[in-house]
Protein backbone atom coordinates (compact mmCIF):
# COMPACT_ATOMS: atom_id res chain seq x y z
CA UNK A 1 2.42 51.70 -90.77
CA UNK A 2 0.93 48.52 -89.23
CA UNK A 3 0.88 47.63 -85.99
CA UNK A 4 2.13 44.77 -83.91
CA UNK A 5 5.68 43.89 -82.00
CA UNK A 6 8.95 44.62 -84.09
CA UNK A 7 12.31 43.75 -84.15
CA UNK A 8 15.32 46.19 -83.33
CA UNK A 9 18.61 46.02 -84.15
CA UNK A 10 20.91 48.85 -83.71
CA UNK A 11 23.71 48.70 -86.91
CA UNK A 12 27.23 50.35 -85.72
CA UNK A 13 28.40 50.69 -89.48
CA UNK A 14 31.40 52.99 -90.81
CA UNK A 15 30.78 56.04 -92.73
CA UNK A 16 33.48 56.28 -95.34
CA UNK A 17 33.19 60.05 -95.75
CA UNK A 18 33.37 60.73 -92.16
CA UNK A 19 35.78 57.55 -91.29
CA UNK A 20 34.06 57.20 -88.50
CA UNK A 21 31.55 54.59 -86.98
CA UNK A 22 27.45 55.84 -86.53
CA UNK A 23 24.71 53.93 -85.35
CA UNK A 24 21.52 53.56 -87.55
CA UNK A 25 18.43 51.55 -85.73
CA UNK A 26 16.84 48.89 -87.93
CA UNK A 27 13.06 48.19 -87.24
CA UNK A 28 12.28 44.51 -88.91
CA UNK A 29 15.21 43.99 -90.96
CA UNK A 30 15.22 47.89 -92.58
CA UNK A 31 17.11 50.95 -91.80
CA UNK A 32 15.05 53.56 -89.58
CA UNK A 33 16.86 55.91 -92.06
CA UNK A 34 15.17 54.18 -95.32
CA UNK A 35 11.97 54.13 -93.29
CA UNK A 36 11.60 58.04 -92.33
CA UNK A 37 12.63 58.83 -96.22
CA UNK A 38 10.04 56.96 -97.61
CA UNK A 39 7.54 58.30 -94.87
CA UNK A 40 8.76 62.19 -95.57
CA UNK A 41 9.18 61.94 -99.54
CA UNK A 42 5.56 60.41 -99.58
CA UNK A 43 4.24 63.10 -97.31
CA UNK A 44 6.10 65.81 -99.60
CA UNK A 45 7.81 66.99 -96.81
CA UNK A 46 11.52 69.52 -97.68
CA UNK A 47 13.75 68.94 -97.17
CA UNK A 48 13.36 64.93 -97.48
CA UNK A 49 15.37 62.04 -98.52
CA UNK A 50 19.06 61.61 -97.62
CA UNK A 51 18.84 64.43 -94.93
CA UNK A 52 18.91 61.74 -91.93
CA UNK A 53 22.30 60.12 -90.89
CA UNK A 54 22.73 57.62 -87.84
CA UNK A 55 24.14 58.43 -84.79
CA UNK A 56 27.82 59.75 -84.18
CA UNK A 57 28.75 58.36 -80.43
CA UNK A 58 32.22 60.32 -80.89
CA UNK A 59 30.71 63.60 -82.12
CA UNK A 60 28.05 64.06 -79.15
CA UNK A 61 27.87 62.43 -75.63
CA UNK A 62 24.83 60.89 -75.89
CA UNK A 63 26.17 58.94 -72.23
CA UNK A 64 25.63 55.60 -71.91
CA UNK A 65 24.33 54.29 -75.35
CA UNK A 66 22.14 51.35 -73.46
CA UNK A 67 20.48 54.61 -71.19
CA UNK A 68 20.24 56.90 -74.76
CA UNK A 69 18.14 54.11 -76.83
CA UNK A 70 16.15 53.70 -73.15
CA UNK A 71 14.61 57.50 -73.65
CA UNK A 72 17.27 59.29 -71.49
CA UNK A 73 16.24 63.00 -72.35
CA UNK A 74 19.13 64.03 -74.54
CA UNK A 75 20.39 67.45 -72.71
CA UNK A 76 19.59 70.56 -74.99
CA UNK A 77 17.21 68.85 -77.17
CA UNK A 78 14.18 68.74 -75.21
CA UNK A 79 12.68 65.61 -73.75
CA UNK A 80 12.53 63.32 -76.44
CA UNK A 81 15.28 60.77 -77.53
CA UNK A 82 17.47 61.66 -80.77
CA UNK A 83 17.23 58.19 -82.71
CA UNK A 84 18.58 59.93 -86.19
CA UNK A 85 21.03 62.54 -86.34
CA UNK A 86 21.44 64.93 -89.52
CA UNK A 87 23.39 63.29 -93.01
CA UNK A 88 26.59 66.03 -91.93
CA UNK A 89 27.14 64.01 -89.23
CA UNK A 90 26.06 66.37 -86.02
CA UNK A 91 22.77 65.25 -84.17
CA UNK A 92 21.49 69.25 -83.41
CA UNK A 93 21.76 70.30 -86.86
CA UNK A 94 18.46 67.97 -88.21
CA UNK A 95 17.61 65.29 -85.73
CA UNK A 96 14.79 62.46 -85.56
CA UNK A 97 12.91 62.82 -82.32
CA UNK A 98 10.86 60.32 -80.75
CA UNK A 99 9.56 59.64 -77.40
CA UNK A 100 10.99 56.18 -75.88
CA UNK A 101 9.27 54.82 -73.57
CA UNK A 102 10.24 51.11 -71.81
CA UNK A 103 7.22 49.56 -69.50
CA UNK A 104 7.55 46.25 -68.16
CA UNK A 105 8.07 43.90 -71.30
CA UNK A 106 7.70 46.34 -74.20
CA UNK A 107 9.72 49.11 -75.35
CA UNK A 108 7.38 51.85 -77.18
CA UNK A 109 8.77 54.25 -79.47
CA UNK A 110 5.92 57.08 -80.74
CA UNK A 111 5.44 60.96 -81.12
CA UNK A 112 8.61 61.24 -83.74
CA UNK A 113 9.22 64.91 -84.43
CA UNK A 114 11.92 66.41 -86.67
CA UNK A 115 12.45 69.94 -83.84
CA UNK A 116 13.08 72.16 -86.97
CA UNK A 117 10.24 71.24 -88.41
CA UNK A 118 7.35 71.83 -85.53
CA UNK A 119 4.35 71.81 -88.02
CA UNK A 120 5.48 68.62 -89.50
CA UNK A 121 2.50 65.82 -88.61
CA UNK A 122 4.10 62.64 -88.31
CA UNK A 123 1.15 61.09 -86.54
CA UNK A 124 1.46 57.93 -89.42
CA UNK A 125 4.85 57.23 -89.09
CA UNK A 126 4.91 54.59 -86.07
CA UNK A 127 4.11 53.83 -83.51
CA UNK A 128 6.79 50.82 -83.09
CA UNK A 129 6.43 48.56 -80.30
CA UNK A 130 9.26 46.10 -79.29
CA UNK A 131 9.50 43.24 -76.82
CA UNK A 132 11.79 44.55 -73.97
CA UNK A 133 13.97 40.93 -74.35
CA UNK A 134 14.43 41.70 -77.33
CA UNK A 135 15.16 45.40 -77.10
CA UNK A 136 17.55 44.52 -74.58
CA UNK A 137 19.43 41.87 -76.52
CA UNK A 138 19.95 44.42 -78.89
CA UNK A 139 21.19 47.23 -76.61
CA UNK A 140 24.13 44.48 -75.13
CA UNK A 141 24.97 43.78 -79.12
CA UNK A 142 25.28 47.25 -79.14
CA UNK A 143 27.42 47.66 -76.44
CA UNK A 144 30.06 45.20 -77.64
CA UNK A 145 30.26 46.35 -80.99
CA UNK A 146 34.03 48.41 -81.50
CA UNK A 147 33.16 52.12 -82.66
CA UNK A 148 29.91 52.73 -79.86
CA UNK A 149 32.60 54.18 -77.17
């Protein structure tokens, strides 16, 4: 992956199967979910491609969505940040790990881990740094988007 500040947006977007609203994190314009396929299918990682799904504010209390996508340990899975959730729809059964961490005007996302998967080495996928402006901006779209309560 190369290196240098990216953009974050976090897409609230209805799932037609589920009828019900998930958020997907877009780095630069393309879907984190596109992005870890590509990164596990080229790896030759299995399961991979299609597993991920975004994330289902009214299946799991993630709290405070602004707090979540800030690297508030997620209670029960350990203390990284669940960014992906499995394609069923519940975040436990195959999530996207990553350590969050904000510092003064940069947001840095690094150390992804799928927790089913410990020998997985994702050490090339990321690391993705964002301006904290920026980051922020997103977080508030977030916020007022209908289907993230």
């Amino acid at each position: 992956m190369t290196t240098g500040v990216r953009v974050i947006d976090f897409v609230v977007r209805r799932r037609p199967d589920l009828q019900i609203h998930e958020v997907v994190p877009a780095i630069d314009g393309q879907f984190l979910l596109d992005l870890i396929d590509r990164f596990e299918v080229g790896a030759d990682m299995r399961p991979a491609g299609g597993a991920y799904g975004g994330l289902i504010p009214e299946y799991y209390r993630y709290g405070p969505l602004d707090e979540h996508f800030l690297g508030k340990e997620s209670l029960g899975l350990g203390p990284k940040t669940a960014v992906l959730g499995c394609e069923c729809g519940e975040v436990g059964c195959w999530p996207l790990m990553t350590r969050i961490t904000p510092t003064g005007n940069v947001v840095l996302w690094d150390g992804f881990e799928q927790i089913h998967r410990p020998s997985r080495d994702y050490t090339g996928f990321g690391p993705f740094l964002f301006d904290r402006a920026q980051y922020d901006r997103a977080l508030d779209a977030l916020l007022q988007t209908e289907g993230t309560t």
